[in-house]
C-alpha atoms as a PDB file:
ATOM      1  CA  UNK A   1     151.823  11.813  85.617  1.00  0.00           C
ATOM      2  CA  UNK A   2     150.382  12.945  88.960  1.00  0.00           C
ATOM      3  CA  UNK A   3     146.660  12.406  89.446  1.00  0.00           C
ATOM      4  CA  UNK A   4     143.984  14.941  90.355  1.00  0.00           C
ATOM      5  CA  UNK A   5     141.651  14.112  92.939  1.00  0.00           C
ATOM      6  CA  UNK A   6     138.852  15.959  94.182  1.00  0.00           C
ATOM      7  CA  UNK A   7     138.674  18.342  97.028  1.00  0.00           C
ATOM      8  CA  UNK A   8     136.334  20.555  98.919  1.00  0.00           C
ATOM      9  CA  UNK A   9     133.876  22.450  95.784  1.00  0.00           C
ATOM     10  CA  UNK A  10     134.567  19.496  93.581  1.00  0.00           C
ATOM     11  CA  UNK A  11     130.892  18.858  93.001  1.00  0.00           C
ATOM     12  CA  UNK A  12     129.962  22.271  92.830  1.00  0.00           C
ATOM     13  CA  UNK A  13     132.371  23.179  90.293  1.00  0.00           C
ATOM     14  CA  UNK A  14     131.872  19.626  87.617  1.00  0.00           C
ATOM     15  CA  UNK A  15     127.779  21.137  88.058  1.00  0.00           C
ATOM     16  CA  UNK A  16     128.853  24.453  86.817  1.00  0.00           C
ATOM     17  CA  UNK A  17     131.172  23.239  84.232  1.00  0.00           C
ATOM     18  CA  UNK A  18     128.649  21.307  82.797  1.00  0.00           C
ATOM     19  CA  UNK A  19     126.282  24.154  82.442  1.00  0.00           C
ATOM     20  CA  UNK A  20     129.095  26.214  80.530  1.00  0.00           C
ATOM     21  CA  UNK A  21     129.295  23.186  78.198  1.00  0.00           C
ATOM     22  CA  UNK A  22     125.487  22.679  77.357  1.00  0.00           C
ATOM     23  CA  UNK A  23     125.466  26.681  76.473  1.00  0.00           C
ATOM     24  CA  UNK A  24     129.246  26.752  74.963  1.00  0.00           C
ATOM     25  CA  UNK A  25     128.132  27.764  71.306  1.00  0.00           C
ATOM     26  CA  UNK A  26     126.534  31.151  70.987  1.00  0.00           C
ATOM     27  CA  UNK A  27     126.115  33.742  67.709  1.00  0.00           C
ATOM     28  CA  UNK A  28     129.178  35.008  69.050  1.00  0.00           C
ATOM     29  CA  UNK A  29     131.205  31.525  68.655  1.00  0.00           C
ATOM     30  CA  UNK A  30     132.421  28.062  70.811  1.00  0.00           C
ATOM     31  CA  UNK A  31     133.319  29.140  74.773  1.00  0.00           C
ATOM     32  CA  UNK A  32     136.060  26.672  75.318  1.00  0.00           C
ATOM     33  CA  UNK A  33     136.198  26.848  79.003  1.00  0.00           C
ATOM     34  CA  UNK A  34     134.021  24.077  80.050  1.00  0.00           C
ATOM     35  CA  UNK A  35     136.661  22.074  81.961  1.00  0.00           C
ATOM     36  CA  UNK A  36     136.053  21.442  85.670  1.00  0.00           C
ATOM     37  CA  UNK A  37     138.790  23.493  87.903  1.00  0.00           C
ATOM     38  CA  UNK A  38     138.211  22.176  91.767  1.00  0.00           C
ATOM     39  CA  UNK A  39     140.792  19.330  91.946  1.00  0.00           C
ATOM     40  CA  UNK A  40     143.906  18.829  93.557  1.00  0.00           C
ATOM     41  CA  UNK A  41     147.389  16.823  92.821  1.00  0.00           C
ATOM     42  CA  UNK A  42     148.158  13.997  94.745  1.00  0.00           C
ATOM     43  CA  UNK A  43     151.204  12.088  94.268  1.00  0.00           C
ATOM     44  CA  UNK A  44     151.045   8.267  94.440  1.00  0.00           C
ATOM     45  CA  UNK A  45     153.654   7.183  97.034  1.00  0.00           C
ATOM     46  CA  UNK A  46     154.352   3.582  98.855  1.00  0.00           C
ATOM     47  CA  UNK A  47     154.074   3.648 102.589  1.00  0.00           C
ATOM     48  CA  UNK A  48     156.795   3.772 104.855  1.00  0.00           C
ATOM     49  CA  UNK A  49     158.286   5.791 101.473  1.00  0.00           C
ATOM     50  CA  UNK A  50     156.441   9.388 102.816  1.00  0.00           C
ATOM     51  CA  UNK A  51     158.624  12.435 102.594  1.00  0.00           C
ATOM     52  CA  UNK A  52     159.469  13.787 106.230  1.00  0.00           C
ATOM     53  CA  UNK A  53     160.855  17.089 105.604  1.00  0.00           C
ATOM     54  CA  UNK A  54     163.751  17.926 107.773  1.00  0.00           C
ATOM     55  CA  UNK A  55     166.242  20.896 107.982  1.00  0.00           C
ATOM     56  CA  UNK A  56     170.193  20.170 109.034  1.00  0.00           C
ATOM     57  CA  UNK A  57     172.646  22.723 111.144  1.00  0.00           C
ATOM     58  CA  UNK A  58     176.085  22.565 111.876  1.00  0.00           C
ATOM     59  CA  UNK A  59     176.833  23.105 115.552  1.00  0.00           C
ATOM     60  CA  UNK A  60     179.617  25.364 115.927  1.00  0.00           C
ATOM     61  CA  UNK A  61     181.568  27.473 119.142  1.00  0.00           C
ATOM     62  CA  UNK A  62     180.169  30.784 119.515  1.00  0.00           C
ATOM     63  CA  UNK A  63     183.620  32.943 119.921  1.00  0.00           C
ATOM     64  CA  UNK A  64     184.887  31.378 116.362  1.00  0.00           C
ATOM     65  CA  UNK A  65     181.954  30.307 114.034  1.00  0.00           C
ATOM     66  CA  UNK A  66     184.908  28.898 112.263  1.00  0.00           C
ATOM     67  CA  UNK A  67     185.209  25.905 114.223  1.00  0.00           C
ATOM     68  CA  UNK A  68     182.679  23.044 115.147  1.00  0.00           C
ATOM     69  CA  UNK A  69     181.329  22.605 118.585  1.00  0.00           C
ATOM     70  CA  UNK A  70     181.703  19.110 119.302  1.00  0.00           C
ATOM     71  CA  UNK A  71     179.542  17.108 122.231  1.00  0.00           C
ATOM     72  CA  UNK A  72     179.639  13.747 123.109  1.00  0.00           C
ATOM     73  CA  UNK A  73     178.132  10.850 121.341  1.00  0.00           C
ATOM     74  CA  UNK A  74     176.085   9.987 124.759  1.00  0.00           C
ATOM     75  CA  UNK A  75     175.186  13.345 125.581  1.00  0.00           C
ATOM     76  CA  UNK A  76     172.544  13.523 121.929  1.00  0.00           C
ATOM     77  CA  UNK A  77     169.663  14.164 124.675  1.00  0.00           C
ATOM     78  CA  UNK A  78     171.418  17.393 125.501  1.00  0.00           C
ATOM     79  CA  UNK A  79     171.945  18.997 122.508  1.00  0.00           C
ATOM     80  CA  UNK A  80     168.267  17.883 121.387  1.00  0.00           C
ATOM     81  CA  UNK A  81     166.888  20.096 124.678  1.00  0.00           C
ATOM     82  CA  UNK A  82     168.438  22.553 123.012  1.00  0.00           C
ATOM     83  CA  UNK A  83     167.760  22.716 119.658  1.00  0.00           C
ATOM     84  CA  UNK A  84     163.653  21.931 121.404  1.00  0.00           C
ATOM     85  CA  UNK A  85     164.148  25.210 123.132  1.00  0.00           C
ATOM     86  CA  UNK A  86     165.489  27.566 120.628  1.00  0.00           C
ATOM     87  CA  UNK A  87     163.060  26.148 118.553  1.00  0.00           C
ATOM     88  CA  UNK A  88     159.579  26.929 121.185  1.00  0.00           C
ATOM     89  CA  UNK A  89     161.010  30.175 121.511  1.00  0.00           C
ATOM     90  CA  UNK A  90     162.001  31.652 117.705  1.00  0.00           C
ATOM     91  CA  UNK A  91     158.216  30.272 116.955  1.00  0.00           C
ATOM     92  CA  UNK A  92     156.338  31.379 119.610  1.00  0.00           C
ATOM     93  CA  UNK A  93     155.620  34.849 117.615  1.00  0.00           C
ATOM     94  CA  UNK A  94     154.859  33.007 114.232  1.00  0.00           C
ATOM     95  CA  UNK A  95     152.784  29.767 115.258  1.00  0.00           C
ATOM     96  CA  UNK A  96     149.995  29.614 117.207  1.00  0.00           C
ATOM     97  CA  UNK A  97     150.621  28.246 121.504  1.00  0.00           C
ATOM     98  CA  UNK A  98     148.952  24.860 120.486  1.00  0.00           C
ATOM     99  CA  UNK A  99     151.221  24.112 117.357  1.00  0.00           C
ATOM    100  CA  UNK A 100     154.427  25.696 119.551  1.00  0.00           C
ATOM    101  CA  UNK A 101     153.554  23.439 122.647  1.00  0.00           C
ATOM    102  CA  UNK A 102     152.399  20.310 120.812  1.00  0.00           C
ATOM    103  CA  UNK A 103     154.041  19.147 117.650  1.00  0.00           C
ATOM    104  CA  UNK A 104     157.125  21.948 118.278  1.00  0.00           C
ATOM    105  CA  UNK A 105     158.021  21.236 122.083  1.00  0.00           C
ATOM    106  CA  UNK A 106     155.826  17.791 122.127  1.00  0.00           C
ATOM    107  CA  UNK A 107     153.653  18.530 125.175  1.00  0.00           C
ATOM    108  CA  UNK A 108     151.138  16.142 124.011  1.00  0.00           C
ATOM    109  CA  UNK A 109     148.828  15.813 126.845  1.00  0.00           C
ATOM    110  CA  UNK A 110     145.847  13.308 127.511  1.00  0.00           C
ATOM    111  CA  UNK A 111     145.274   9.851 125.936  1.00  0.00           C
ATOM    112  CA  UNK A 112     143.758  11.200 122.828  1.00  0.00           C
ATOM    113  CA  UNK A 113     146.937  13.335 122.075  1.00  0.00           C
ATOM    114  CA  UNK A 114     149.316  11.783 118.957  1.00  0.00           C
ATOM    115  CA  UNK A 115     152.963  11.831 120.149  1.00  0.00           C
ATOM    116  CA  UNK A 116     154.078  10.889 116.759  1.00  0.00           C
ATOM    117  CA  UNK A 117     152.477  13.821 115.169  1.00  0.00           C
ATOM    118  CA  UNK A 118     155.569  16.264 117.019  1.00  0.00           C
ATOM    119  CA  UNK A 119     158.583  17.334 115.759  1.00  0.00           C
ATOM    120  CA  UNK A 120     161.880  15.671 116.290  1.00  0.00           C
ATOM    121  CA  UNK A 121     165.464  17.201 117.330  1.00  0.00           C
ATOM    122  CA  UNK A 122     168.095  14.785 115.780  1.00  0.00           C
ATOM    123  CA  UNK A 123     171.552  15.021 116.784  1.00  0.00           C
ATOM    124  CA  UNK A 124     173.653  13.628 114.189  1.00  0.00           C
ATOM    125  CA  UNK A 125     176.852  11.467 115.157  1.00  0.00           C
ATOM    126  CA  UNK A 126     180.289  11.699 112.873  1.00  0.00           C
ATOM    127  CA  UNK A 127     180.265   8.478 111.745  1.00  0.00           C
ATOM    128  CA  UNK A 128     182.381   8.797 108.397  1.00  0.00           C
ATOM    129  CA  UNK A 129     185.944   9.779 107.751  1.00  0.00           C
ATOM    130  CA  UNK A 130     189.258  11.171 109.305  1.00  0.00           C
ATOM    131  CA  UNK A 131     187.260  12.571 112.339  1.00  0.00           C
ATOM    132  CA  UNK A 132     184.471   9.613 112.469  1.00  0.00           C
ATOM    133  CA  UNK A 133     184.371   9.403 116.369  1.00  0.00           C
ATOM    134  CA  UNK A 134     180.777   9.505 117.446  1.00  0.00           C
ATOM    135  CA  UNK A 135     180.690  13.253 118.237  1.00  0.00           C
ATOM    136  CA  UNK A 136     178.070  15.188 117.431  1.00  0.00           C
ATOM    137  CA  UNK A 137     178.830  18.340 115.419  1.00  0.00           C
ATOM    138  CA  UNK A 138     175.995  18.360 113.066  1.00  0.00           C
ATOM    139  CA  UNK A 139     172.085  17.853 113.661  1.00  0.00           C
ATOM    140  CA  UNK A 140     168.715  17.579 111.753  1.00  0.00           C
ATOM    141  CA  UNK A 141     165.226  18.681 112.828  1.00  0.00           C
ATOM    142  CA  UNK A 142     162.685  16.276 111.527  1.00  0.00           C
ATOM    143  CA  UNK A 143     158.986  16.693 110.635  1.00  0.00           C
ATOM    144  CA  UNK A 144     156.489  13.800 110.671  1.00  0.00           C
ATOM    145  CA  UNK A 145     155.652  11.686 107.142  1.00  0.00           C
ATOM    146  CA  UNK A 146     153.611  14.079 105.366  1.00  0.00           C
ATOM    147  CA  UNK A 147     153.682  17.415 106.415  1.00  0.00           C
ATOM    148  CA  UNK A 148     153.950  19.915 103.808  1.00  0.00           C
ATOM    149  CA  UNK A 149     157.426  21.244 105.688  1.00  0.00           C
ATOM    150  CA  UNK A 150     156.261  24.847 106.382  1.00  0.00           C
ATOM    151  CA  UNK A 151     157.480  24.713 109.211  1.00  0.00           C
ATOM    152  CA  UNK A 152     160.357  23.058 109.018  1.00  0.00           C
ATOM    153  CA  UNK A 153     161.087  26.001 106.546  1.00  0.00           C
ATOM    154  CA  UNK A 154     160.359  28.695 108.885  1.00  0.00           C
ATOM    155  CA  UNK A 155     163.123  26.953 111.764  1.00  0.00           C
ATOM    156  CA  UNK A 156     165.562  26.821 109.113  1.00  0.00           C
ATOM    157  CA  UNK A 157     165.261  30.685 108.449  1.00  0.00           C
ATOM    158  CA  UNK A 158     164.773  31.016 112.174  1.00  0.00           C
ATOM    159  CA  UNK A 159     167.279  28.947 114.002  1.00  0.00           C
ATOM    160  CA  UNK A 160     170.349  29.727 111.291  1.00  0.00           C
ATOM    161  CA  UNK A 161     172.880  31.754 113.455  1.00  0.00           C
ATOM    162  CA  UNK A 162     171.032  31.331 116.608  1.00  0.00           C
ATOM    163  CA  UNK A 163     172.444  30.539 119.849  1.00  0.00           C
ATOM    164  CA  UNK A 164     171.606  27.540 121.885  1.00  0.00           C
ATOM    165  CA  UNK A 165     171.409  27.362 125.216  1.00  0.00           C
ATOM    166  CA  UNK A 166     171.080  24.890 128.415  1.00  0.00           C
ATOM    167  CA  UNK A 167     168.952  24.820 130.663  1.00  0.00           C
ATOM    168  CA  UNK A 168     171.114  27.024 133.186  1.00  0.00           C
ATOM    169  CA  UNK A 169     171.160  30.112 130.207  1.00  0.00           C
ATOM    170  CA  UNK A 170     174.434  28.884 129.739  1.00  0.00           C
ATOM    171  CA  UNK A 171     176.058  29.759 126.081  1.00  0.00           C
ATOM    172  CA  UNK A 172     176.420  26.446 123.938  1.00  0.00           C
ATOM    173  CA  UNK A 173     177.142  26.719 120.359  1.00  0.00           C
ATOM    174  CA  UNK A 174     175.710  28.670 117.311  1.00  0.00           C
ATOM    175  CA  UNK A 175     173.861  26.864 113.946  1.00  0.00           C
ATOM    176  CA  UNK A 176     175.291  27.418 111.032  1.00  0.00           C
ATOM    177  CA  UNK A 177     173.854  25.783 107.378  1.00  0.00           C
ATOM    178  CA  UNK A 178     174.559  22.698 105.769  1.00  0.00           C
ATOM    179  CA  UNK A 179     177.061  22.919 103.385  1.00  0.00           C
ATOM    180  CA  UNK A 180     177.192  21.044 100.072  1.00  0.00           C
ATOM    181  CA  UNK A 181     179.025  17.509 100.203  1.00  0.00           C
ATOM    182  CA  UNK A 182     178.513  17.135 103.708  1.00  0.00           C
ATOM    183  CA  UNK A 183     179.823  13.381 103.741  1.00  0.00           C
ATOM    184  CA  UNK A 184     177.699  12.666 106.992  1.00  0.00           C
ATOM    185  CA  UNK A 185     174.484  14.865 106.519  1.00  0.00           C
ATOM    186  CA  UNK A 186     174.856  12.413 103.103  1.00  0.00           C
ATOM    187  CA  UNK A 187     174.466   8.953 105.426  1.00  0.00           C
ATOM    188  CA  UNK A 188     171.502  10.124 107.141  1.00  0.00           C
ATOM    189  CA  UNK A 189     169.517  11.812 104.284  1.00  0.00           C
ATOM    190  CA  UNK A 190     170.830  10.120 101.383  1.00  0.00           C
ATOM    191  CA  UNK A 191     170.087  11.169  97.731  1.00  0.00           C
ATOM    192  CA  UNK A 192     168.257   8.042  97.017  1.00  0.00           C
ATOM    193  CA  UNK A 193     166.523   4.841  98.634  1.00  0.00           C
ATOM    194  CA  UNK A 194     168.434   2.431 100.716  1.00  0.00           C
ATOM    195  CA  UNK A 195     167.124  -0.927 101.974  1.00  0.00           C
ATOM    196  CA  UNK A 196     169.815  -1.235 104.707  1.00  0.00           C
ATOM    197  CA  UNK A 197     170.213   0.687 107.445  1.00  0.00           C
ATOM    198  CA  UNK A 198     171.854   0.496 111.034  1.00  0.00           C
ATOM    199  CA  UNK A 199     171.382   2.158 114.294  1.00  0.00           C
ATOM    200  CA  UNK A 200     173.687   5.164 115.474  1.00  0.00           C
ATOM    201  CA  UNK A 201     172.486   5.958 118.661  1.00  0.00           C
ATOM    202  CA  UNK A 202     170.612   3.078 120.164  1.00  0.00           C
ATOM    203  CA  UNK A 203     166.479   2.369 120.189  1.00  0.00           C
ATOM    204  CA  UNK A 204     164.600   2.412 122.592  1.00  0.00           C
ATOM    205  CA  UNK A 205     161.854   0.139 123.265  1.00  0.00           C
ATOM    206  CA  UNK A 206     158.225   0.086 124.287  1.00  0.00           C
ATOM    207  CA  UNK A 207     157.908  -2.597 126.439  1.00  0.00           C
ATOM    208  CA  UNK A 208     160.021  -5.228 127.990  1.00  0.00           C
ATOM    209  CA  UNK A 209     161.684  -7.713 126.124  1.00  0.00           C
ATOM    210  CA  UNK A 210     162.221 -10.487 128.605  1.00  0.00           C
ATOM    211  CA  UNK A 211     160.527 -13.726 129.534  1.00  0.00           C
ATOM    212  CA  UNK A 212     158.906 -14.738 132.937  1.00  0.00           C
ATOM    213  CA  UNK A 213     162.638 -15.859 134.279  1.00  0.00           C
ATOM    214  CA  UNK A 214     164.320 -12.968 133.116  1.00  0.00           C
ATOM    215  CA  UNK A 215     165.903 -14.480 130.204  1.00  0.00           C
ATOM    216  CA  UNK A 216     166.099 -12.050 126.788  1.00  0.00           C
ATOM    217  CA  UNK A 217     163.183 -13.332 124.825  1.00  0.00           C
ATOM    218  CA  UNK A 218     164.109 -13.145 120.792  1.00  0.00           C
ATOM    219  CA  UNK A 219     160.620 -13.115 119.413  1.00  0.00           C
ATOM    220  CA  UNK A 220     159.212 -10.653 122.268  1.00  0.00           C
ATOM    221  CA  UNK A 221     162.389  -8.205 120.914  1.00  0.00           C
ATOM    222  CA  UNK A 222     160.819  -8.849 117.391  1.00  0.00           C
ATOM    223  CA  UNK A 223     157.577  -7.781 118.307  1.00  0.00           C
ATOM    224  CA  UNK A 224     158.499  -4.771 119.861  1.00  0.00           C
ATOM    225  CA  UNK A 225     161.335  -3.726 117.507  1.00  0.00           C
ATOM    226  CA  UNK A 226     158.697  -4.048 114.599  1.00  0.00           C
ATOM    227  CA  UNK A 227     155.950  -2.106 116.600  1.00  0.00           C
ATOM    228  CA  UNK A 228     158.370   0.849 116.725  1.00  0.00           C
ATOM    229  CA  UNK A 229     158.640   0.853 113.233  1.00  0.00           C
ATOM    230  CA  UNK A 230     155.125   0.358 112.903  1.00  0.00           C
ATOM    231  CA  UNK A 231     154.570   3.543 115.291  1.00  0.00           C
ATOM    232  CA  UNK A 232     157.594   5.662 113.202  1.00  0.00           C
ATOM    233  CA  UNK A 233     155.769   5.093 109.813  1.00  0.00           C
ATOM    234  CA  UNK A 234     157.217   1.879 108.582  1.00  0.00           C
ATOM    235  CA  UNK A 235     154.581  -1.080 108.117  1.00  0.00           C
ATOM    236  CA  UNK A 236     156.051  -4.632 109.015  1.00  0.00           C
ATOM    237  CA  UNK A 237     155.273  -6.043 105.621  1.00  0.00           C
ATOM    238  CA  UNK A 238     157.958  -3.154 104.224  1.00  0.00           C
ATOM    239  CA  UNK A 239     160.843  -4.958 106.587  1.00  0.00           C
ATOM    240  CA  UNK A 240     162.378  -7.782 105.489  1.00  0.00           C
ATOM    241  CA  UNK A 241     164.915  -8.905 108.246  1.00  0.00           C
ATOM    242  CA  UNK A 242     165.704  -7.230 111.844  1.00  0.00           C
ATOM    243  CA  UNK A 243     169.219  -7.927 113.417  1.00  0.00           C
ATOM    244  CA  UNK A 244     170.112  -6.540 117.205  1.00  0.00           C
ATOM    245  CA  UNK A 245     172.463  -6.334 119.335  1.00  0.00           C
ATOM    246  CA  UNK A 246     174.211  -4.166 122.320  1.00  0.00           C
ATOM    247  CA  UNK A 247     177.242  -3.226 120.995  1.00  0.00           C
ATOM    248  CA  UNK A 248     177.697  -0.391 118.332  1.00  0.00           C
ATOM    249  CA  UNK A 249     177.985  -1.132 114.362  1.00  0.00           C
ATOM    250  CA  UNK A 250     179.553   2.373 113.469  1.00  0.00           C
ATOM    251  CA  UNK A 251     182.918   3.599 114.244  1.00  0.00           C
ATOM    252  CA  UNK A 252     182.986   5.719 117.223  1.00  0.00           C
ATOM    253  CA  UNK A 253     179.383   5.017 118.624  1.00  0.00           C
ATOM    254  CA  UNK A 254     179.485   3.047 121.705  1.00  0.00           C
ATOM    255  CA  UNK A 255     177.370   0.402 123.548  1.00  0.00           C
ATOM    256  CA  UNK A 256     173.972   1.132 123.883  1.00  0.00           C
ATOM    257  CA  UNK A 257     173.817   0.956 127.466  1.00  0.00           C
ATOM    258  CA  UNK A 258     176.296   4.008 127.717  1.00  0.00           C
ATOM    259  CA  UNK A 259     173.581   5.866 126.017  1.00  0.00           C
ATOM    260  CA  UNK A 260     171.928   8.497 128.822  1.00  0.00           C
ATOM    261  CA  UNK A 261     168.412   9.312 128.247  1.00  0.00           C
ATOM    262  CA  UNK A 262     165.511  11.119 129.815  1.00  0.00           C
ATOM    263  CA  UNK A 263     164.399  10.038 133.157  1.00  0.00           C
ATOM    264  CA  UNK A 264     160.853   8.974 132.125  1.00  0.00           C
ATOM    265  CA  UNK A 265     162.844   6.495 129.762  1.00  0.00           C
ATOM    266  CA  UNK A 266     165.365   4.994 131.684  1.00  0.00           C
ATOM    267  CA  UNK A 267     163.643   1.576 132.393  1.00  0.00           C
ATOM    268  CA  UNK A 268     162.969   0.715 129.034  1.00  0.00           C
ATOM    269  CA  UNK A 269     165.269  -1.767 126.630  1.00  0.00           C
ATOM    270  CA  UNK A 270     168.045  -0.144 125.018  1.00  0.00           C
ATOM    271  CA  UNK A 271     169.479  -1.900 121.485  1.00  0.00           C
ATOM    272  CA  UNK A 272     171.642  -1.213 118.479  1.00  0.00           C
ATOM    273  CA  UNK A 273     169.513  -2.728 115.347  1.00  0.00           C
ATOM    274  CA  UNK A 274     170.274  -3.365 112.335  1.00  0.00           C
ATOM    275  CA  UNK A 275     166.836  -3.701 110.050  1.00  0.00           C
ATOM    276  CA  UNK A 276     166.729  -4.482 105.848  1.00  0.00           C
ATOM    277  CA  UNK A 277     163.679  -3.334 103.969  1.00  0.00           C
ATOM    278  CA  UNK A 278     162.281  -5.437 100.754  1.00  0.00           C
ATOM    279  CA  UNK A 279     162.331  -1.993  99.091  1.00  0.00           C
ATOM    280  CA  UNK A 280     164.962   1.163  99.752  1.00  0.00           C
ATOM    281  CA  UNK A 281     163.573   3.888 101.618  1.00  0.00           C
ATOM    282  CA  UNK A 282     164.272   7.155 101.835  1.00  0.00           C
ATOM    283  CA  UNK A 283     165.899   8.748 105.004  1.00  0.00           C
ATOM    284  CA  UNK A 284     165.298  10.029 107.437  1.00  0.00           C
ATOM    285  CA  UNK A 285     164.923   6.513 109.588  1.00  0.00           C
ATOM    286  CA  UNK A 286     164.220   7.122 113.296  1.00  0.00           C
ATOM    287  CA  UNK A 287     162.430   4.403 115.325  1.00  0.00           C
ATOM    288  CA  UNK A 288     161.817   3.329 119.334  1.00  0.00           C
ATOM    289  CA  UNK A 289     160.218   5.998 121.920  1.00  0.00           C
ATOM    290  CA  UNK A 290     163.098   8.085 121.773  1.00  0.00           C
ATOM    291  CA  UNK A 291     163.197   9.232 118.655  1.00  0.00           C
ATOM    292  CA  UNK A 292     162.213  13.068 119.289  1.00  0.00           C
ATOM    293  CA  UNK A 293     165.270  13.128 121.579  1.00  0.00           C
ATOM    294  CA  UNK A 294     167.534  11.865 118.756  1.00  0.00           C
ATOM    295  CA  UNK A 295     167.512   7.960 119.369  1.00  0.00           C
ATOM    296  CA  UNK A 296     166.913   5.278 117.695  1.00  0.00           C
ATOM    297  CA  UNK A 297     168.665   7.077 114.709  1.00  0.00           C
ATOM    298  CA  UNK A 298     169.628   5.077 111.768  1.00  0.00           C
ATOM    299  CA  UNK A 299     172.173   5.551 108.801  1.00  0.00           C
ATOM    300  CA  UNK A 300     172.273   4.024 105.679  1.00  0.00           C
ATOM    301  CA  UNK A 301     174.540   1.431 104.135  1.00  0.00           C
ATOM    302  CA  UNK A 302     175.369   2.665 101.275  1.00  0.00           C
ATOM    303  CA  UNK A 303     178.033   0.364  99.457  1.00  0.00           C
ATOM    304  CA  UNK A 304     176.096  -3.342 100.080  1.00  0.00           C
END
């Protein structure tokens, strides 16, 4: 049963049902509407367990919707600048310029600005199957943990047959839907909870990981892979074990070195990271500082 909690009027409205209920009998009979109205339903919910509503496209070649547009595995900064763009523009006319240039194009500016509370473009890597080679030919657009996913519903009707474009004008692909039984949409937004999951493009980390001589430091790599879970939504009493390492774990993904990112990112640690929950979550999992660009993307294990 979900519970009701109360909201703005609450008090206002118990006072007035309680005056209906002292005068509820009259000559004319029993007024039965004495209940109080004002309240609101709030599901219960673990953290780290939050819904983050997120719409998926197909990338396909403009001349022949029929076929997908493929782009490399390293290139997932790319085809995030692209989906970020189409995106800015289709909702420039419906949203407001503060909700278009902060949480949909993640201008955050100053040091009271939240850059978690932005939207995130998600390439999606094939990682399953006859054609499981890294590529990217499919990608998901990612609220934050709790937001209602209004917007998130307006891209989708927005961004479904649009055109993507560099940042030369140049012509990329179109989006097309999901379709049903979409094998690798299924490893990144499963149906249920998983408590395993492992990294498919590498993450990135906050801070450097190294000891005074230069030597890989273990438990500095801890801290920092658990404060960018911490910082995606995932408490560190939720995770259970953390495993890391530079080569891939999926078929067709590569080292995470080979992975190119933004300029103001270059310096930082890149890993591949395995991580186990005590309980199953729900996908999406995205963790590290660049996961608005589509790293530090995690799929699910889903046979144990």
């Amino acid at each position: 049963m979900t519970p009701m909690t109360p909201m703005t009027g609450t008090l206002d409205d118990l006072k007035a049902a309680y005056q209906r209920f002292q005068v509820r009998s009259t000559g004319k009979g029993v007024d039965s509407y004495t209940r109080p109205s004002m309240l609101v339903s709030q599901p219960y919910q673990r953290a780290g367990e939050e819904f983050r509503p997120a719409v998926c496209f197909r990338l396909m070649k403009e001349d022949d919707p029929t076929k997908a547009k493929s782009v490399a595995w390293e290139d997932c900064q790319k085809v995030a600048a692209w989906l970020r763009h189409r995106a800015g523009e289709e909702l420039r006319n419906e949203c407001d310029e503060a909700t278009v240039t902060g949480y949909v194009q993640g201008h955050v500016d100053g040091a009271d600005g939240d850059k978690s509370q932005r939207i995130s473009y998600v390439p999606l890597p094939t990682i399953y199957g006859k054609h499981a080679d890294g590529m990217i030919r499919r990608a998901m657009i990612v609220e934050p943990a709790g937001k209602s996913g209004e917007i998130s519903e307006l891209i989708r009707r927005k961004l479904t047959g649009a055109v993507l474009t560099a940042n030369d004008g140049a012509r990329e692909c179109c989006l097309a839907p999901r379709e049903q039984g979409d094998w690798t949409f299924s490893q990144y937004l499963p149906n249920k909870a998983f408590r395993v999951w492992r990294s498919v493009t590498p993450v990135l980390l906050h801070g450097y990981n190294t000891s005074s001589r230069g030597v890989i430091s273990v438990a500095k790599t801890e801290r920092l892979l658990l404060r960018a879970f911490e910082m995606a939504g995932f408490r560190e009493e939720q995770i259970e074990n953390l495993a890391f390492q530079s080569g891939p774990f999926w078929q067709g993904t590569k080292h995470a070195a080979a992975m190119r990112v933004p300029a103001h990112l270059r310096g930082y640690t890149r890993l591949h990271v395995e991580v186990r929950f005590a309980r199953g979550v729900p996908g999406p999992v995205l963790a590290g500082i660049g996961r608005h660009y589509g790293m530090g993307l995690f799929a699910a294990i889903l046979r144990e």
